[in-house]
Every structure is written in C-alpha cells, then in structure tokens.
C-alpha atoms as a PDB file:
ATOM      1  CA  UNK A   1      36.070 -21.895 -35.442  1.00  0.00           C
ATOM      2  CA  UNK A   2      35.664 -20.742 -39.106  1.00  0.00           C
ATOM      3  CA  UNK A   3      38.558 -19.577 -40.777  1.00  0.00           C
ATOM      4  CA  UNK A   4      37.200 -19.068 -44.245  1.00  0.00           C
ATOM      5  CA  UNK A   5      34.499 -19.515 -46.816  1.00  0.00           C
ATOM      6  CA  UNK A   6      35.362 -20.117 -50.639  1.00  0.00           C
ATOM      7  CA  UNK A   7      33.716 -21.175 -53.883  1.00  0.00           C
ATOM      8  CA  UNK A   8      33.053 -20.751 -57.239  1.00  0.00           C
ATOM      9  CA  UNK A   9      30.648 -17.938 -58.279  1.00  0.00           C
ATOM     10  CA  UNK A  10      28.611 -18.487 -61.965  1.00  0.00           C
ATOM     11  CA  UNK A  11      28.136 -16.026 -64.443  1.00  0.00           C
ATOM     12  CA  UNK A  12      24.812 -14.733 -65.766  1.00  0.00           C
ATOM     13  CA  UNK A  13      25.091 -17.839 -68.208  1.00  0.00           C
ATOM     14  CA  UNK A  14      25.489 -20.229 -65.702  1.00  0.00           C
ATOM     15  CA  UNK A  15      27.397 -23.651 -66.484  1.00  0.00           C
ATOM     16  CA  UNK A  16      26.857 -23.104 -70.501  1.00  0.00           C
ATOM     17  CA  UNK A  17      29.758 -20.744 -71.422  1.00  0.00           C
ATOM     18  CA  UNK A  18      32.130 -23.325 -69.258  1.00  0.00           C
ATOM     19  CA  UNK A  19      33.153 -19.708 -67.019  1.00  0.00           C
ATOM     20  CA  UNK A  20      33.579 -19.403 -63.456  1.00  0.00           C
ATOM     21  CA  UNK A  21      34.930 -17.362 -60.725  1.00  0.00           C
ATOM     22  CA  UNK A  22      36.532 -18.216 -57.555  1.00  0.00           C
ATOM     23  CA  UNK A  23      35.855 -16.467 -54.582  1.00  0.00           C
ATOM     24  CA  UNK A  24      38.056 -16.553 -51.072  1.00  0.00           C
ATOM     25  CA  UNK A  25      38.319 -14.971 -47.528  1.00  0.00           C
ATOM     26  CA  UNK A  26      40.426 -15.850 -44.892  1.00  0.00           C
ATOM     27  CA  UNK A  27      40.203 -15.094 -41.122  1.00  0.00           C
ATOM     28  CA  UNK A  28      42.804 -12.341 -40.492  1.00  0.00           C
ATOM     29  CA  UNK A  29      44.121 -14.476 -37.813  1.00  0.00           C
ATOM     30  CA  UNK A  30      44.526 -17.532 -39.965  1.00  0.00           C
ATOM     31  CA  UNK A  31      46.098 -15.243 -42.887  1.00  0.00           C
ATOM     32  CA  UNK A  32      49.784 -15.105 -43.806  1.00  0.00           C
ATOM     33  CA  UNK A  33      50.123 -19.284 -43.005  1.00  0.00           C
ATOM     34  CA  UNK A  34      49.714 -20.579 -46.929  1.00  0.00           C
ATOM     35  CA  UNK A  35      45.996 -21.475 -46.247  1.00  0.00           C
ATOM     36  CA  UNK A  36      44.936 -19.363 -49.560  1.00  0.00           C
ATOM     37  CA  UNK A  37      47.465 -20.447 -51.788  1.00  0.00           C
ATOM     38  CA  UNK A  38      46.514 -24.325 -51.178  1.00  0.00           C
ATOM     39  CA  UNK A  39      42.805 -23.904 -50.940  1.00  0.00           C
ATOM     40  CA  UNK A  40      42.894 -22.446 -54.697  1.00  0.00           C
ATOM     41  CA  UNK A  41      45.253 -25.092 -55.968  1.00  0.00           C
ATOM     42  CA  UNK A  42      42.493 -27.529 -54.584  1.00  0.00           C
ATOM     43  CA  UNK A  43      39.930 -25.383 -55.989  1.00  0.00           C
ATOM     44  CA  UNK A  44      41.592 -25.250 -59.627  1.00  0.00           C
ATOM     45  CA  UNK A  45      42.451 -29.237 -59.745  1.00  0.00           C
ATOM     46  CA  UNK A  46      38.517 -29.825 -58.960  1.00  0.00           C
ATOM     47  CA  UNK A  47      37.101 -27.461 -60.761  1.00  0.00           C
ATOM     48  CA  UNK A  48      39.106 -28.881 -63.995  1.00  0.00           C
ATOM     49  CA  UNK A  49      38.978 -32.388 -62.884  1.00  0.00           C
ATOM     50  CA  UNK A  50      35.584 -33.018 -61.770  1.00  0.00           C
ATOM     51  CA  UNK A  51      33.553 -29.511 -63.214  1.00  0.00           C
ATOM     52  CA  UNK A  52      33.213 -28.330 -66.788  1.00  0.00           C
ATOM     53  CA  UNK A  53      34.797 -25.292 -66.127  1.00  0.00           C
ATOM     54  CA  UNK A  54      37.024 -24.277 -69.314  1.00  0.00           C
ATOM     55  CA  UNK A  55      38.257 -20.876 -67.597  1.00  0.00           C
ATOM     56  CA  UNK A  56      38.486 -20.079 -63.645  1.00  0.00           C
ATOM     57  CA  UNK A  57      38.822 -16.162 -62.964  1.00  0.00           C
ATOM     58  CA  UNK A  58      39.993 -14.496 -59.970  1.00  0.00           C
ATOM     59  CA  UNK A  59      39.391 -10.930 -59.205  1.00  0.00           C
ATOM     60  CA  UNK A  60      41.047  -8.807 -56.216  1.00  0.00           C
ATOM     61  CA  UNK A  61      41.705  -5.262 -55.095  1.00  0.00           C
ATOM     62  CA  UNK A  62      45.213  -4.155 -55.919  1.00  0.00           C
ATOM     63  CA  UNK A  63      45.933  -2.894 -52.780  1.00  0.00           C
ATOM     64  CA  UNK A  64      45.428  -6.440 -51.688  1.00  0.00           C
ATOM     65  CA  UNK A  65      49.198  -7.941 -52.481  1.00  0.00           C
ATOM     66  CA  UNK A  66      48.246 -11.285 -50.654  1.00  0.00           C
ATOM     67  CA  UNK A  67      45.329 -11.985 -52.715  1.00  0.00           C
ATOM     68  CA  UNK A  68      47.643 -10.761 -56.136  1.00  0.00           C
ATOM     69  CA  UNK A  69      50.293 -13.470 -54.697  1.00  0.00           C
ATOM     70  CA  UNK A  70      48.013 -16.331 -53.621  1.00  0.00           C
ATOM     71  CA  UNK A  71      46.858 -16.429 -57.317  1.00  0.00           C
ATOM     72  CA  UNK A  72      50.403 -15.810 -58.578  1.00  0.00           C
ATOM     73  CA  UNK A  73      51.847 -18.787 -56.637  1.00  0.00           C
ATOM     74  CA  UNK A  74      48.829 -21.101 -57.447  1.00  0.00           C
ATOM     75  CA  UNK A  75      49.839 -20.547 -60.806  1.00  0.00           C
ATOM     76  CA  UNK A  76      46.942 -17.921 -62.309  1.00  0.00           C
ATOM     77  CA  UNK A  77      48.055 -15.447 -65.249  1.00  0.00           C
ATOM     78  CA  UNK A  78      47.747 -11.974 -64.806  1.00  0.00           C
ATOM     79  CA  UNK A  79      45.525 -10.509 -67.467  1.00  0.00           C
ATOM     80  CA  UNK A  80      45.063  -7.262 -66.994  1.00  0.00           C
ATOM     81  CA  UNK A  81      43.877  -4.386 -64.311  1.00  0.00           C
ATOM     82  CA  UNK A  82      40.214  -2.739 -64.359  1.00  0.00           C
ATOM     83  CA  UNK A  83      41.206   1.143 -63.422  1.00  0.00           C
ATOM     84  CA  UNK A  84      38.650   3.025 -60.941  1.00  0.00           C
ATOM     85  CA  UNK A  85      35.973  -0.177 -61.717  1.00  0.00           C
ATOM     86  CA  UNK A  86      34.426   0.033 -58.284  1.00  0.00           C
ATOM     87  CA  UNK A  87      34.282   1.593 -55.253  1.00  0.00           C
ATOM     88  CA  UNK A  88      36.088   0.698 -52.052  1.00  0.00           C
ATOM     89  CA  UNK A  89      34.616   0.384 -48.243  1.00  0.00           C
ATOM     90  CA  UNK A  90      36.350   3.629 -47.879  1.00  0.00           C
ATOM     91  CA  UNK A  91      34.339   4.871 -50.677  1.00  0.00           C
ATOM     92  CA  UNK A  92      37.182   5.713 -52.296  1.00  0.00           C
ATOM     93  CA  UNK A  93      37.946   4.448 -56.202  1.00  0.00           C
ATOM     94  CA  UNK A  94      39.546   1.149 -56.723  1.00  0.00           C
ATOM     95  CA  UNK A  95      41.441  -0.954 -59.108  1.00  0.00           C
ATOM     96  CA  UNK A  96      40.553  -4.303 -59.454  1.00  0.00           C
ATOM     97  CA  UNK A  97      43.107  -7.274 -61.204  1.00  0.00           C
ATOM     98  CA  UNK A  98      42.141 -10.127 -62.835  1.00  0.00           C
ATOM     99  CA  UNK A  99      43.527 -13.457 -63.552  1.00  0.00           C
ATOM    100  CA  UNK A 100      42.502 -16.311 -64.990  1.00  0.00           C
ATOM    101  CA  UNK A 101      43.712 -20.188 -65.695  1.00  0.00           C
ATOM    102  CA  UNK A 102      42.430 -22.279 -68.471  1.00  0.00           C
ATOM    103  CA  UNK A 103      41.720 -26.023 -68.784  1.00  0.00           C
ATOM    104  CA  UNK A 104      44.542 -26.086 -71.850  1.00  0.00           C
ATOM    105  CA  UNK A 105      46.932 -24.856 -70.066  1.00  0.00           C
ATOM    106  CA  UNK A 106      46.486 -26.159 -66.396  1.00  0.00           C
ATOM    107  CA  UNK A 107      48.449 -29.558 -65.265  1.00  0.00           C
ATOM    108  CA  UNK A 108      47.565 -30.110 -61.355  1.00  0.00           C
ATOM    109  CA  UNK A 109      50.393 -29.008 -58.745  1.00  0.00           C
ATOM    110  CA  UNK A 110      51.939 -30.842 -56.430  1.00  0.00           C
ATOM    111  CA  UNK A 111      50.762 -30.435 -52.972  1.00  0.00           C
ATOM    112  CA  UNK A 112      53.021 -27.747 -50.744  1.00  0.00           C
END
C-alpha cells in the first residue's frame, strides 16, 4: 500500500544556485499520525548532509494547517505568504506560504 510520495523538486537552475524544494503528500488515511513531520526532518538532515543544497523551501496552501504545522514542527521559518498566487481545484483564488531552512542555520533533530 502507498501512503505517500516525496522529494525534492529543482529550480530552473538546477543544482548550481544550491536551491531546492521539497515536495510531500500523504494518504488521507495515513494523515494526522506524525508521518509528515518525520519524513521532512529526514528529508532536511539528507538534503544538508549528503546534497549541496544551501536552502530547502516548502510551499503549501494556507488553508492547509497540517502542511503549515508539519514544516513548523520540523523546524522551517515562515517567510512570508504569496496573496491570490494561484488558483485552487475549486477554481477559486489561493494563498500560498512559504518557508524555508538554510544550511547555516540547520543542526539535525533528534528523531521523535
């Protein structure tokens, strides 16, 4: 059974500018059990510790509070919100937060 895909997604620039951003979905029926939150810690300590990555983004709706938390509690800082930046599956407007972690100021968690 697959309960979710991740990864890190490249800008136009590729590996030169040292940039990347994470990507995550989780089952519905797997979400709510922590499985976010510890995939992205795992996902931060590698791509600092074994990729060249100087700056690891995250981007999510802000309607979606679990996705805002997961990065909160993996440690991510809240940079700012892109107002009406895309459009929603209900074709409505949406905002969009981003946060970010760099190399300088990461230190790898402890396991929870």
């Amino acid at each position: 059974m697959l309960v979710g895909g991740t990864g890190y997604h490249l800008p136009k620039l590729g590996l030169e500018d040292g940039n990347a951003e994470i990507g995550m979905w989780i089952a519905a029926d797997e979400a709510g059990q922590g499985l976010g939150t510890r995939t992205l810690r795992v996902l931060l300590d590698w791509g600092f510790s074994a990729w060249p990555w100087q700056r690891l983004i995250w981007r999510c709706d802000t309607r979606n509070l679990a996705s805002a938390r997961t990065a909160q509690k993996a440690g991510m800082i809240l940079e700012g919100t892109f107002r009406s930046d895309g459009i929603h599956v209900d074709g409505t407007r949406r905002d969009t937060h981003l946060f970010a972690r760099l190399r300088t100021e990461y230190s790898p968690q402890p396991p929870q």
